[in-house]
PDB file of N, CA and C in Angstrom:
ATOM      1  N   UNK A   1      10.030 -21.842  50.076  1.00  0.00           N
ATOM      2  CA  UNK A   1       9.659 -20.584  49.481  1.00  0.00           C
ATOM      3  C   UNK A   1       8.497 -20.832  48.527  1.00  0.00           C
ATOM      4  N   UNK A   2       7.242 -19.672  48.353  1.00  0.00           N
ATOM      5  CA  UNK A   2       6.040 -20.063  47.944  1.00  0.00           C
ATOM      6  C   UNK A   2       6.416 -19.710  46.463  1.00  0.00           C
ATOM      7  N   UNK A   3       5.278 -19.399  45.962  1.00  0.00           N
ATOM      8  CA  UNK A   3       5.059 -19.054  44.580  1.00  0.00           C
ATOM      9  C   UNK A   3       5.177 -17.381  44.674  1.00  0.00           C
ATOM     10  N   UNK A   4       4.695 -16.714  45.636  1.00  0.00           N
ATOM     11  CA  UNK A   4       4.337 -15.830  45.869  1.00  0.00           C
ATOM     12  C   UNK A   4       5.366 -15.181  46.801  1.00  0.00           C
ATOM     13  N   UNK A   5       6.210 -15.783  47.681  1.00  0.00           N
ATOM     14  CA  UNK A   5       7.506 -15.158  47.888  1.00  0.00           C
ATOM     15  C   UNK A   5       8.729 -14.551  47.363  1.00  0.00           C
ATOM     16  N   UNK A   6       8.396 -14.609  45.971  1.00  0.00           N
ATOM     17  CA  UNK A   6       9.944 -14.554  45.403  1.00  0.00           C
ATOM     18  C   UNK A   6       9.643 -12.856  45.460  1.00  0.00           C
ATOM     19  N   UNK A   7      10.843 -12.936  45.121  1.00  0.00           N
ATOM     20  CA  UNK A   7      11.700 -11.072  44.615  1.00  0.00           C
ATOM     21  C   UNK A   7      10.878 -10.949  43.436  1.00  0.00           C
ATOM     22  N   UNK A   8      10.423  -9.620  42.853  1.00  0.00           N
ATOM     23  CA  UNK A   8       9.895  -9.727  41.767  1.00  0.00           C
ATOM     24  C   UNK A   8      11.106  -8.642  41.026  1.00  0.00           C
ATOM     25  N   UNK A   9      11.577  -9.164  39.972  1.00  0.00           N
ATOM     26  CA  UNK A   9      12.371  -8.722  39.621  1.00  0.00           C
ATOM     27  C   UNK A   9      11.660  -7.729  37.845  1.00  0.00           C
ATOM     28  N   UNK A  10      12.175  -6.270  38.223  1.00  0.00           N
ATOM     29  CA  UNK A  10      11.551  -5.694  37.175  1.00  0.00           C
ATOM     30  C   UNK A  10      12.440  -5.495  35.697  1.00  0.00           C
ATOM     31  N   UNK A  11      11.499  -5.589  34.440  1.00  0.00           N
ATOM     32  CA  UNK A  11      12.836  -5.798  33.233  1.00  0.00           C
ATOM     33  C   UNK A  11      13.110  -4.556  33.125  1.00  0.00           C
ATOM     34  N   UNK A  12      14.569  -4.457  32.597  1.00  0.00           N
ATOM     35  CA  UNK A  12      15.047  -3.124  32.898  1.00  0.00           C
ATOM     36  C   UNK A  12      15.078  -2.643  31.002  1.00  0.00           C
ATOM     37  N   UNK A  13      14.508  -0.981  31.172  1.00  0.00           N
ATOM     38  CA  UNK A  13      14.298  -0.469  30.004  1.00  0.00           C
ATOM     39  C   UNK A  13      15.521   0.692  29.685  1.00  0.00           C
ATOM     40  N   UNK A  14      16.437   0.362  30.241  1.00  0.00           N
ATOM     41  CA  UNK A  14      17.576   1.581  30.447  1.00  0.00           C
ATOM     42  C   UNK A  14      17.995   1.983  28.433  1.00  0.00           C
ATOM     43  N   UNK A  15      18.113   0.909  27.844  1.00  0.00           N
ATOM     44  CA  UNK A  15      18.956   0.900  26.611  1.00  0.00           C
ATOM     45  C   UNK A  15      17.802   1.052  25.351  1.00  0.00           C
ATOM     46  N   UNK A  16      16.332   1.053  25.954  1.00  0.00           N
ATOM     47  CA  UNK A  16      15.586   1.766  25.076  1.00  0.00           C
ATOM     48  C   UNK A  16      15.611   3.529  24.665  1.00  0.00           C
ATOM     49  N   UNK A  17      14.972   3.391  23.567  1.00  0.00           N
ATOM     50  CA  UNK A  17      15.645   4.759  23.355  1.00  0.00           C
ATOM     51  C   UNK A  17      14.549   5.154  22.358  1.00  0.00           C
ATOM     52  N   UNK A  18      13.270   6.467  22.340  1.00  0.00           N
ATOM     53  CA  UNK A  18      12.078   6.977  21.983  1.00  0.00           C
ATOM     54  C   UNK A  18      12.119   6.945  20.099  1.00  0.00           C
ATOM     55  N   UNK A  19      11.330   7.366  19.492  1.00  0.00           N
ATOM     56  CA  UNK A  19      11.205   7.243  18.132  1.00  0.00           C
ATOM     57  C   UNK A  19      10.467   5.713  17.587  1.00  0.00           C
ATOM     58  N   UNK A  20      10.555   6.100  16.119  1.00  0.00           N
ATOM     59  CA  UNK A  20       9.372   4.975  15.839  1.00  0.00           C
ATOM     60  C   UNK A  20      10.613   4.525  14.674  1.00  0.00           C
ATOM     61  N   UNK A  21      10.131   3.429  14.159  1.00  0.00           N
ATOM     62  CA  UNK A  21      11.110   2.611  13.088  1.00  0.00           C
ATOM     63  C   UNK A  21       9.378   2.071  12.725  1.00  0.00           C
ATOM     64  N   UNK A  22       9.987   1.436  11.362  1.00  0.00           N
ATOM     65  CA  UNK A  22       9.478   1.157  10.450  1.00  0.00           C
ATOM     66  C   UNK A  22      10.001   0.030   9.362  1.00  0.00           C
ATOM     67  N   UNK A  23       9.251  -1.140   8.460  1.00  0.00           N
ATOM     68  CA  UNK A  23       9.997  -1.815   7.801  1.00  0.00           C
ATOM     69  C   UNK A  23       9.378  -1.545   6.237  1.00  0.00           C
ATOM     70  N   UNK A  24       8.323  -0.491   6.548  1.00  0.00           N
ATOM     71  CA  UNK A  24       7.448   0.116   5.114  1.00  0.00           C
ATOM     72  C   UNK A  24       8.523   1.703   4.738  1.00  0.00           C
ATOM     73  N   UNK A  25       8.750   1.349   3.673  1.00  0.00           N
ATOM     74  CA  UNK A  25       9.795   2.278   2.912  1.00  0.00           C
ATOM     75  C   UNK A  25       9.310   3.910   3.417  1.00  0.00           C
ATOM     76  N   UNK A  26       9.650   4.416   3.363  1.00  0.00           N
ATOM     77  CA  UNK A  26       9.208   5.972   3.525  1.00  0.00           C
ATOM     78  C   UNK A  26       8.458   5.854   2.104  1.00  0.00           C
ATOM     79  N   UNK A  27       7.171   7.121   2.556  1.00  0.00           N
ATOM     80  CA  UNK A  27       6.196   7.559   1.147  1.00  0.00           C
ATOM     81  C   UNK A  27       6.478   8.634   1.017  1.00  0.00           C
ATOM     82  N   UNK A  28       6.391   9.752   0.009  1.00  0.00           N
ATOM     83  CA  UNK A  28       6.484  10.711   0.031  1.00  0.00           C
ATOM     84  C   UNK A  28       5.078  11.198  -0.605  1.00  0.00           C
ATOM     85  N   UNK A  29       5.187  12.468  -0.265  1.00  0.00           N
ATOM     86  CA  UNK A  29       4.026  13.161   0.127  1.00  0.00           C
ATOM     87  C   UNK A  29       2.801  13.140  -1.340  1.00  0.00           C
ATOM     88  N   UNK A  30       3.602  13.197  -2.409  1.00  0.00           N
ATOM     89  CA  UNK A  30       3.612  13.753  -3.928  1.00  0.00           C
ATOM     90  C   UNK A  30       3.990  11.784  -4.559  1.00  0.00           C
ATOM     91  N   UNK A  31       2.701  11.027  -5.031  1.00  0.00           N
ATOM     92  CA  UNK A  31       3.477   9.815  -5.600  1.00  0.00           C
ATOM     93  C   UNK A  31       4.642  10.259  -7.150  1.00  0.00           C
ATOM     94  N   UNK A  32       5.175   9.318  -7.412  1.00  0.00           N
ATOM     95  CA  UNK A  32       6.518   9.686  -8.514  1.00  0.00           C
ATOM     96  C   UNK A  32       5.075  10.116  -9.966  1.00  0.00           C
ATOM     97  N   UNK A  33       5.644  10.439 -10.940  1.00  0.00           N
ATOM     98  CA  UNK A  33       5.077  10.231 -12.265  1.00  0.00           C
ATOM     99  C   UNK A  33       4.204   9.426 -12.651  1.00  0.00           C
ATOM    100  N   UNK A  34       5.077   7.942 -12.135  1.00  0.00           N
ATOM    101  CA  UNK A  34       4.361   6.967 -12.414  1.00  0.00           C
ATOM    102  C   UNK A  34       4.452   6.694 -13.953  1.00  0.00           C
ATOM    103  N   UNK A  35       3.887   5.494 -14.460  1.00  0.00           N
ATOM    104  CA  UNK A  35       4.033   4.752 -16.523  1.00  0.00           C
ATOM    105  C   UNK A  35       2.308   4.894 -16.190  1.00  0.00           C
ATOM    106  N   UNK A  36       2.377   4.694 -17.602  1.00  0.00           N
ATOM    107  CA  UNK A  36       1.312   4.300 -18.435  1.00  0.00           C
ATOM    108  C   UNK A  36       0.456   2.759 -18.607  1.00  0.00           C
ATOM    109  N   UNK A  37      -0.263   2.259 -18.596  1.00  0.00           N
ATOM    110  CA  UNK A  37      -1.185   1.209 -18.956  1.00  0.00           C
ATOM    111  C   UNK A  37      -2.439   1.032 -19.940  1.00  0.00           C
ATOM    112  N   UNK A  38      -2.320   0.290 -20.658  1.00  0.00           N
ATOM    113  CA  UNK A  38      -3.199   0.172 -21.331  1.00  0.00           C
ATOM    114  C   UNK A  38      -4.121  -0.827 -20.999  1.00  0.00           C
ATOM    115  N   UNK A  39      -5.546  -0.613 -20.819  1.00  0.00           N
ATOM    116  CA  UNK A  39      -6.452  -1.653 -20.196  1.00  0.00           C
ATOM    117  C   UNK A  39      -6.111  -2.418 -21.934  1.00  0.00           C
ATOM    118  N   UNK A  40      -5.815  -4.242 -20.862  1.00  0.00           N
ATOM    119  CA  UNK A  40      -6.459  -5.612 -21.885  1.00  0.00           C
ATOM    120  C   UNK A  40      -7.646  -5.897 -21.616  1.00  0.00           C
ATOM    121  N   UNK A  41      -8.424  -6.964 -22.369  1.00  0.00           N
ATOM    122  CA  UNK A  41      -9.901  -8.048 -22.601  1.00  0.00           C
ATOM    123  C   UNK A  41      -9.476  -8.569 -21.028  1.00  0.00           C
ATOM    124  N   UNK A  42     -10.385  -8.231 -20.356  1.00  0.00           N
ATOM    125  CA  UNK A  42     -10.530  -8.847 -19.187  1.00  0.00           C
ATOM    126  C   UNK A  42      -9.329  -8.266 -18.209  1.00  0.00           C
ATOM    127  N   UNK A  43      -9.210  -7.613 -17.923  1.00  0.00           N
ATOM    128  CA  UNK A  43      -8.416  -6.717 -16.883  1.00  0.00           C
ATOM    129  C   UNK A  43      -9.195  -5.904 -16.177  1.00  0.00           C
ATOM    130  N   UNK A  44      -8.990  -6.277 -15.030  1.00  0.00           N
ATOM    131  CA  UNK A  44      -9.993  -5.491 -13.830  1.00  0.00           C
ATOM    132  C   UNK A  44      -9.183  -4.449 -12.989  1.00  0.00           C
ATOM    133  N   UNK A  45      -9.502  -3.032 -12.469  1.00  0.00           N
ATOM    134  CA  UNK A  45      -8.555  -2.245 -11.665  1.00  0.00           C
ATOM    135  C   UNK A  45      -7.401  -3.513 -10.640  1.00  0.00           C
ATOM    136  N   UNK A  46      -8.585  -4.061 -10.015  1.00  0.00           N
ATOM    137  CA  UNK A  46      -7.826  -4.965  -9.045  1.00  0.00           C
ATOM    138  C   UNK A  46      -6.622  -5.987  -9.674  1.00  0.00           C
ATOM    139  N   UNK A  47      -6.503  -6.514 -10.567  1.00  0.00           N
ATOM    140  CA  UNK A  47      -5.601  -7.068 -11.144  1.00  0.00           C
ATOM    141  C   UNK A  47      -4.642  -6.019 -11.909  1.00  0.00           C
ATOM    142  N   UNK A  48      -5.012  -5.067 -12.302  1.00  0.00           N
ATOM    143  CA  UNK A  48      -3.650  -4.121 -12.732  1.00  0.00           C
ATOM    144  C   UNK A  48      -3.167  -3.414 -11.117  1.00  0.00           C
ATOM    145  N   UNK A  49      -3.372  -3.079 -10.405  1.00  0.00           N
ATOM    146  CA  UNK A  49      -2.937  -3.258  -9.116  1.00  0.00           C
ATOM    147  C   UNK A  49      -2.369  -3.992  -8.613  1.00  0.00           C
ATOM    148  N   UNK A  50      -2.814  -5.198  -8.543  1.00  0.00           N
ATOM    149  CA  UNK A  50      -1.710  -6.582  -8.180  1.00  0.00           C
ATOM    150  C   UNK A  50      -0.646  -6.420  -8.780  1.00  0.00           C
ATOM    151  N   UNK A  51      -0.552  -6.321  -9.988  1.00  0.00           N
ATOM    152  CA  UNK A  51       0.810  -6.204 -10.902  1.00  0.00           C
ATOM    153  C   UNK A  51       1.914  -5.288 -10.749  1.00  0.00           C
ATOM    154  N   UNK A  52       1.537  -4.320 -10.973  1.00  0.00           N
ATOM    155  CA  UNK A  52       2.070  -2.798 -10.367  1.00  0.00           C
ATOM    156  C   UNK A  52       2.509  -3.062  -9.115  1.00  0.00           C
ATOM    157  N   UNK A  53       1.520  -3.051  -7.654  1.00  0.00           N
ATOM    158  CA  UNK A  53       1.563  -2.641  -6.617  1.00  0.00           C
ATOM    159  C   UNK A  53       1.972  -4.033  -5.490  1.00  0.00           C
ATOM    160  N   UNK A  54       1.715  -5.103  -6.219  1.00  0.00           N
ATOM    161  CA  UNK A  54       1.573  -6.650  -5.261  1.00  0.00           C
ATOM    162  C   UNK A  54       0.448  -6.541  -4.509  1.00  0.00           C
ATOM    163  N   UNK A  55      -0.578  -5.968  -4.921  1.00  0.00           N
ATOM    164  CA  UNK A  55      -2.044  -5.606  -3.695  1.00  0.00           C
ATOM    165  C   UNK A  55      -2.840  -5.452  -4.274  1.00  0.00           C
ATOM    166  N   UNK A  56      -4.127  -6.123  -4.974  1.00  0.00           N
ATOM    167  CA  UNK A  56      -5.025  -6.016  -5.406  1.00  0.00           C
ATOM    168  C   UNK A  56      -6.083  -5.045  -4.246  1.00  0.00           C
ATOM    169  N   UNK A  57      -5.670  -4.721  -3.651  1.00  0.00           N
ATOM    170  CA  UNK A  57      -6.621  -3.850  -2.666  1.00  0.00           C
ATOM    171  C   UNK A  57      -6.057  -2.339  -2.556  1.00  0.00           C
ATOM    172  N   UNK A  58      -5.059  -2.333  -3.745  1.00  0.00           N
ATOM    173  CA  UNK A  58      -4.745  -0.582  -3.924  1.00  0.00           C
ATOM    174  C   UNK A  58      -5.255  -0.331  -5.224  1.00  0.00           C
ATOM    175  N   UNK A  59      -6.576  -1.166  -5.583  1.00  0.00           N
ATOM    176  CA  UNK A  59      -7.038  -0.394  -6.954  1.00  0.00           C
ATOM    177  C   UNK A  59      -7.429   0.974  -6.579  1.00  0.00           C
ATOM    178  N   UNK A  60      -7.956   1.455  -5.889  1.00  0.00           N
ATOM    179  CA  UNK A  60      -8.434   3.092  -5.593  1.00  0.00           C
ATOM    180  C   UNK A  60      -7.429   3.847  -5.744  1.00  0.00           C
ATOM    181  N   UNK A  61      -6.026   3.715  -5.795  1.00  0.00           N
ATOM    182  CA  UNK A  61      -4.625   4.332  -6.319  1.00  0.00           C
ATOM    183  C   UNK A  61      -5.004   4.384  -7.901  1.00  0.00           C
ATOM    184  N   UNK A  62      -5.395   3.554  -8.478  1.00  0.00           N
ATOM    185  CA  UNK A  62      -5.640   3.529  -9.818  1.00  0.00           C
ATOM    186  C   UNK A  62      -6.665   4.504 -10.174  1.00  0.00           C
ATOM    187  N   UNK A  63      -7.761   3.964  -9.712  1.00  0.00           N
ATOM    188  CA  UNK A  63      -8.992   4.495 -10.051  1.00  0.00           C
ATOM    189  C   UNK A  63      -8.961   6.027  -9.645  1.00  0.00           C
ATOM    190  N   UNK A  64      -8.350   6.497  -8.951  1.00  0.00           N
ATOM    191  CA  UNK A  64      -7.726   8.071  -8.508  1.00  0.00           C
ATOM    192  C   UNK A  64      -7.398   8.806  -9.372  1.00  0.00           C
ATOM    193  N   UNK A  65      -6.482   8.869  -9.284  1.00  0.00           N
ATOM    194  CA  UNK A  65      -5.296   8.863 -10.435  1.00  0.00           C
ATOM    195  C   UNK A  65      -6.082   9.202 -11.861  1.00  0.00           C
ATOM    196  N   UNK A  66      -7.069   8.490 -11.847  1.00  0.00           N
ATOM    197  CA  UNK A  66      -7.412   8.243 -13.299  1.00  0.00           C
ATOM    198  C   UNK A  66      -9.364   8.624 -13.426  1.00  0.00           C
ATOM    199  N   UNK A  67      -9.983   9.542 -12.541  1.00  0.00           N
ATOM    200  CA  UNK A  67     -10.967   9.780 -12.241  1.00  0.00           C
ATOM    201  C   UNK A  67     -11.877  10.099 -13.656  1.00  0.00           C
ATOM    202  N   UNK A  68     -10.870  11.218 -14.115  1.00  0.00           N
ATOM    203  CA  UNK A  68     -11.419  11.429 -15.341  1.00  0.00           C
ATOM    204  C   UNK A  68     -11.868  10.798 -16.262  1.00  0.00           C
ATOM    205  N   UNK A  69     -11.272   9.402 -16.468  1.00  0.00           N
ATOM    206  CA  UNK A  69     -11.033   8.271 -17.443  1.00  0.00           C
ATOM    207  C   UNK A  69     -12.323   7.183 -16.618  1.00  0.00           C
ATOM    208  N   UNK A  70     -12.200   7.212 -15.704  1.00  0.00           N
ATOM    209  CA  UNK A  70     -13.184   6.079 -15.466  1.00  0.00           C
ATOM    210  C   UNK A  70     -14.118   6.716 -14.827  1.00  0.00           C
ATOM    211  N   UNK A  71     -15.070   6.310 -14.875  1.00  0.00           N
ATOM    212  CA  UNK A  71     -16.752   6.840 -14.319  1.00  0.00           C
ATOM    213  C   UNK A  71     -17.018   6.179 -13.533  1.00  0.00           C
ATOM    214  N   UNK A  72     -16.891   4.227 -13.710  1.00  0.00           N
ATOM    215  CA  UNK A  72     -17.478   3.520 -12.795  1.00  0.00           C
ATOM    216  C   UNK A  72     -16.089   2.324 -12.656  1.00  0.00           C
ATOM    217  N   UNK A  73     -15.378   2.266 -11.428  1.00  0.00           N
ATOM    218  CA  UNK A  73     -14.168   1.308 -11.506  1.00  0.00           C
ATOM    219  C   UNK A  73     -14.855   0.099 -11.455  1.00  0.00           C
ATOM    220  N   UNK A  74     -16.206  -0.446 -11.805  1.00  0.00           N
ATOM    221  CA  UNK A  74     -16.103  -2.043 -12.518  1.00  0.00           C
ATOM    222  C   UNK A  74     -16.199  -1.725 -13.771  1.00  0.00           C
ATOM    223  N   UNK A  75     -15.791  -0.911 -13.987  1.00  0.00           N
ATOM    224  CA  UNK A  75     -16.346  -1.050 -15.799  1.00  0.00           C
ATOM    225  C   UNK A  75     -14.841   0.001 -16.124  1.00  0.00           C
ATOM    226  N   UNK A  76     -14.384  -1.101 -16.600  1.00  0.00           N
ATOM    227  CA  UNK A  76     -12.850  -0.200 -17.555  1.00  0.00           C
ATOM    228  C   UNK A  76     -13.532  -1.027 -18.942  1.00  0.00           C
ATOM    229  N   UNK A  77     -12.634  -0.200 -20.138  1.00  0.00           N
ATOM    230  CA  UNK A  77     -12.246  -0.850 -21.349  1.00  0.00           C
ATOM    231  C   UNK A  77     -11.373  -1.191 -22.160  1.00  0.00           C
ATOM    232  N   UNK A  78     -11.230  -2.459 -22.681  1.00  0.00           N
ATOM    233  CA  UNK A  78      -9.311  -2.228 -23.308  1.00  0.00           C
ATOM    234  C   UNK A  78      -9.721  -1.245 -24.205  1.00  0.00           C
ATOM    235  N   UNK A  79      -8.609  -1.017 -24.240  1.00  0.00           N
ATOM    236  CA  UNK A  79      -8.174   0.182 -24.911  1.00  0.00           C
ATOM    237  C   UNK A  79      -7.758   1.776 -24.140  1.00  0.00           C
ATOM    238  N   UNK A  80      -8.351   1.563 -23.052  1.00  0.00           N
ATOM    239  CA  UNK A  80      -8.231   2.482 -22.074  1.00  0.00           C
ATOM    240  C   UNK A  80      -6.621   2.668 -21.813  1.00  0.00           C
ATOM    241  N   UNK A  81      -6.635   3.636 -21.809  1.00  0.00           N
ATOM    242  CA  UNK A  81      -4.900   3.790 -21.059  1.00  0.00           C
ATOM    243  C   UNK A  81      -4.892   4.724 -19.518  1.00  0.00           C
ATOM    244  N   UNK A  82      -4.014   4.094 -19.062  1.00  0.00           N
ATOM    245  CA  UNK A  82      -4.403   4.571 -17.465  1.00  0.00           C
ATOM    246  C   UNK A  82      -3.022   4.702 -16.607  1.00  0.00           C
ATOM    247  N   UNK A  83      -2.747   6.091 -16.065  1.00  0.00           N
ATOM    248  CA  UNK A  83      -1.602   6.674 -15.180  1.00  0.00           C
ATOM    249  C   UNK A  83      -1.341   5.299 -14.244  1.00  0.00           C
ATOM    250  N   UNK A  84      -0.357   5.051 -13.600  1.00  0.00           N
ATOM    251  CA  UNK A  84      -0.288   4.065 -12.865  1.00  0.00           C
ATOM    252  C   UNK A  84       1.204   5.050 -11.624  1.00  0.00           C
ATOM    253  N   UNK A  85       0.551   5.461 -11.013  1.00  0.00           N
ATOM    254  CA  UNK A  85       0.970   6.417 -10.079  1.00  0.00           C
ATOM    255  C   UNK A  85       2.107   5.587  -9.301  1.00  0.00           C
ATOM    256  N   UNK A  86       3.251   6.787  -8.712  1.00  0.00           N
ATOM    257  CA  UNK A  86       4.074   5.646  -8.306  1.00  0.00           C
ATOM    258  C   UNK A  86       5.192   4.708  -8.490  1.00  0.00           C
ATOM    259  N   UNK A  87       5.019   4.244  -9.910  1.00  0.00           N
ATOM    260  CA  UNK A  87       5.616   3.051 -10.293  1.00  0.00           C
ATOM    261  C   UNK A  87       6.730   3.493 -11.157  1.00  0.00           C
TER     262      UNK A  87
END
């Protein structure tokens, strides 16, 4: 018998069943309240993000949030206090 003789046997999908799963928490539509922050000497959006969020690449959650307060997100100042959405 060749390589090419066999039975081709098809995998069976009987016990699948439609819908999606997920291992990222549900979001809701509206983030929570969220705390408060006060920019320190040398604190960048991206590092108060890390802290908060574990993701230095959700500073734009910050910088959102807080439009009014910041003009340009490289340039915060301590003393600044800043919504931290979410948390």
């Amino acid at each position: 018998m060749g390589l090419f003789d066999r039975k081709k046997v098809k995998p069976d999908f009987s016990n699948v069943h439609s819908g999606g799963s997920t291992t990222d928490p549900a979001k809701s539509a509206k983030p929570g309240p969220g705390r408060s922050y006060t920019v320190q000497k040398g604190d960048t959006l991206s590092q108060i993000a890390e802290h908060f969020y574990g993701s230095a690449s959700k500073w734009r959650v910050i910088y959102e949030a807080n439009r009014d307060l910041i003009k340009d997100p490289d340039l915060i100042y301590p003393g600044q206090t800043f919504t931290i959405p979410g948390v």
